[in-house]
C-alpha atoms as a PDB file:
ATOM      1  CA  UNK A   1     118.990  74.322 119.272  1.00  0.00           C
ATOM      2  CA  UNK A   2     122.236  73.245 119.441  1.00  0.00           C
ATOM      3  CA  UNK A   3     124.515  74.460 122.174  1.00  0.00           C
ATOM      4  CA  UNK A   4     126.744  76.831 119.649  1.00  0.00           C
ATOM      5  CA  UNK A   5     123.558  78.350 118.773  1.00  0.00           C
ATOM      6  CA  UNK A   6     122.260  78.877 122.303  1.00  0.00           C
ATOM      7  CA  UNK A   7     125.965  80.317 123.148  1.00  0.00           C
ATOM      8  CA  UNK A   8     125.394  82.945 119.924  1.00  0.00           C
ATOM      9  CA  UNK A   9     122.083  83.932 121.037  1.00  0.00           C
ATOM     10  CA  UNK A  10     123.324  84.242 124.727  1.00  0.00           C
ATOM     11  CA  UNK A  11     126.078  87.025 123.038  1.00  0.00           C
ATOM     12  CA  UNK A  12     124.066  88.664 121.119  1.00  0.00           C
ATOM     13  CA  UNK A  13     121.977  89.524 124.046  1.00  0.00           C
ATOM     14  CA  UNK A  14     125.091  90.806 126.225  1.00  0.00           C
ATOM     15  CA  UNK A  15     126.146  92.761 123.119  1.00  0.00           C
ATOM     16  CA  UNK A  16     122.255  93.921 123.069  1.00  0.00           C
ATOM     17  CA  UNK A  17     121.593  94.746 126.986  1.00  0.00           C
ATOM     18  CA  UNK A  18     125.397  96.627 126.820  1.00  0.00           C
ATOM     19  CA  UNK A  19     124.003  98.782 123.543  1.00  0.00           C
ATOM     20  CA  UNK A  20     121.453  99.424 125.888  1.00  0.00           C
ATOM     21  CA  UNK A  21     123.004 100.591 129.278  1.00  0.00           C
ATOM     22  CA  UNK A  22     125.471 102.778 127.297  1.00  0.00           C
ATOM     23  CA  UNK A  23     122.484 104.358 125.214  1.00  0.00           C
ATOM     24  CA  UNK A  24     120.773 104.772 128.681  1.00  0.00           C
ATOM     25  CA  UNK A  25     123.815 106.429 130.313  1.00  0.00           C
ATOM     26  CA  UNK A  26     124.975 108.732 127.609  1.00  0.00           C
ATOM     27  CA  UNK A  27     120.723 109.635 127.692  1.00  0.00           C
ATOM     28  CA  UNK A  28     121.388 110.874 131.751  1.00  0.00           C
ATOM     29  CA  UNK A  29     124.432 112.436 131.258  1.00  0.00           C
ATOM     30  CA  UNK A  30     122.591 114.539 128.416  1.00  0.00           C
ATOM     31  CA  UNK A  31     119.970 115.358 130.873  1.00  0.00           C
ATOM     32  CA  UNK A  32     122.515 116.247 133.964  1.00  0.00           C
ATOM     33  CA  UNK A  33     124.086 118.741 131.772  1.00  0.00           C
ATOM     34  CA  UNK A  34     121.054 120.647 130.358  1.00  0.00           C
ATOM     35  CA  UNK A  35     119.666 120.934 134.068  1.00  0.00           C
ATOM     36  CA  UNK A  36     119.877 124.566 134.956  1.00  0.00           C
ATOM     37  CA  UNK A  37     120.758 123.693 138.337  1.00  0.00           C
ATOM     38  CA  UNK A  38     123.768 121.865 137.469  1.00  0.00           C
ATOM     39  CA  UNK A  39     124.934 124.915 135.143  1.00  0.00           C
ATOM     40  CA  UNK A  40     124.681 127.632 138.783  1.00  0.00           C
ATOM     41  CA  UNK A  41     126.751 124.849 140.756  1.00  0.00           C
ATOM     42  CA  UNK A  42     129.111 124.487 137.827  1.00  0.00           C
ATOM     43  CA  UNK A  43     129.647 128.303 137.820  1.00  0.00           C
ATOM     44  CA  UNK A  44     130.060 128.597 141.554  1.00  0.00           C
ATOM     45  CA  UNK A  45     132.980 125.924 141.222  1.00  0.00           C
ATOM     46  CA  UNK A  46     134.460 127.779 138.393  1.00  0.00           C
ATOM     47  CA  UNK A  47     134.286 131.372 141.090  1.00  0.00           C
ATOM     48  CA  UNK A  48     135.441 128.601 143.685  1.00  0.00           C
ATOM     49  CA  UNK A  49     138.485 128.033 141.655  1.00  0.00           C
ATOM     50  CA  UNK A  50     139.165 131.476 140.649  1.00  0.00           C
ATOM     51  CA  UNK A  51     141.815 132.182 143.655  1.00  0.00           C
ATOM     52  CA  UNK A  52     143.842 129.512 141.754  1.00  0.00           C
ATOM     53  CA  UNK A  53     143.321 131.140 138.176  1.00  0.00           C
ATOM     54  CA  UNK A  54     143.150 134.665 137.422  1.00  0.00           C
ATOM     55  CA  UNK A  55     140.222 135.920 136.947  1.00  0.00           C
ATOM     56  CA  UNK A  56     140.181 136.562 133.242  1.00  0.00           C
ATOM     57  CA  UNK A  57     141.261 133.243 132.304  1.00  0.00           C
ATOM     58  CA  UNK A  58     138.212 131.834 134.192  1.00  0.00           C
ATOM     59  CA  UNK A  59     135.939 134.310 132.823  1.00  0.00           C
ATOM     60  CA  UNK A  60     137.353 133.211 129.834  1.00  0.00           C
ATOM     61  CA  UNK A  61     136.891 129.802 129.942  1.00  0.00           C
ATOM     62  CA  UNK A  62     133.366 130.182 130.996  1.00  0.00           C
ATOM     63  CA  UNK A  63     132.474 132.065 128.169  1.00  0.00           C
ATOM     64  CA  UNK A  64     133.903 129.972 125.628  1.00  0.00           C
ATOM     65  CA  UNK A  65     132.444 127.356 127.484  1.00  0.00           C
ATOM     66  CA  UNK A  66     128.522 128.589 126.704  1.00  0.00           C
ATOM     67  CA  UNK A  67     128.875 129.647 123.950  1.00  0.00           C
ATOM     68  CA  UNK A  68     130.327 126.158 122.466  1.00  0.00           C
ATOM     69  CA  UNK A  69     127.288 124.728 124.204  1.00  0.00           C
ATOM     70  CA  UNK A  70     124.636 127.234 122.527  1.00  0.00           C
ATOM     71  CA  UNK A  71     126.207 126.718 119.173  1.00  0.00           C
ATOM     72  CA  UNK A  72     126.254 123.164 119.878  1.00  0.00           C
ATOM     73  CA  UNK A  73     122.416 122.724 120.611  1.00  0.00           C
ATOM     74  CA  UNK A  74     121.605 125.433 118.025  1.00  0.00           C
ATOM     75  CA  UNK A  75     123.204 123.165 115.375  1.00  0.00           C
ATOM     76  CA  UNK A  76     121.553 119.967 116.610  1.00  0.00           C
ATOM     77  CA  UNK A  77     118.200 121.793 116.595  1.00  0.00           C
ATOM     78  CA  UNK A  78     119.055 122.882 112.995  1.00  0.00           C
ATOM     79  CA  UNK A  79     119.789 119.198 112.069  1.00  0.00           C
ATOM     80  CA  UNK A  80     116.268 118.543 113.418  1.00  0.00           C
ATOM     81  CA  UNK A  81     114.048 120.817 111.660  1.00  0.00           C
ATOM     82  CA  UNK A  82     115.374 119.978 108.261  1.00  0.00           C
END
């Protein structure tokens, strides 16, 4: 093996074990946010921050907020069944 070919093959396992990490870490992050726990603390932040905000713009914002995630993981169970 020449040392070009050792230098490829060294590259295209960087490019490989980076796939890798950044598949692993967008896997956690997908896991942090379905975590019911995370949801409660993210709500109590949002009441946290309501003094700043009024109230209905909050509210608001929550709202939209689940309900773009339940459509979101009712279309990507969709995808899945068929």
């Amino acid at each position: 093996m020449t040392e070009l070919e050792e230098l490829k093959q060294r590259r295209e396992l960087v490019v490989l074990a980076a796939e890798l990490q950044r598949a692993n870490v967008m896997r956690r992050i997908e896991r942090l946010q379905r975590n019911p726990a995370r949801r409660v603390l993210g709500f109590a932040a949002l009441a946290a921050s309501a003094a700043r905000k009024p109230a209905v713009l909050t509210l608001g914002t929550a709202a939209a907020k689940f309900a773009l995630n339940y459509w979101r993981k009712r279309s990507a169970r969709r995808r899945l069944q068929h």
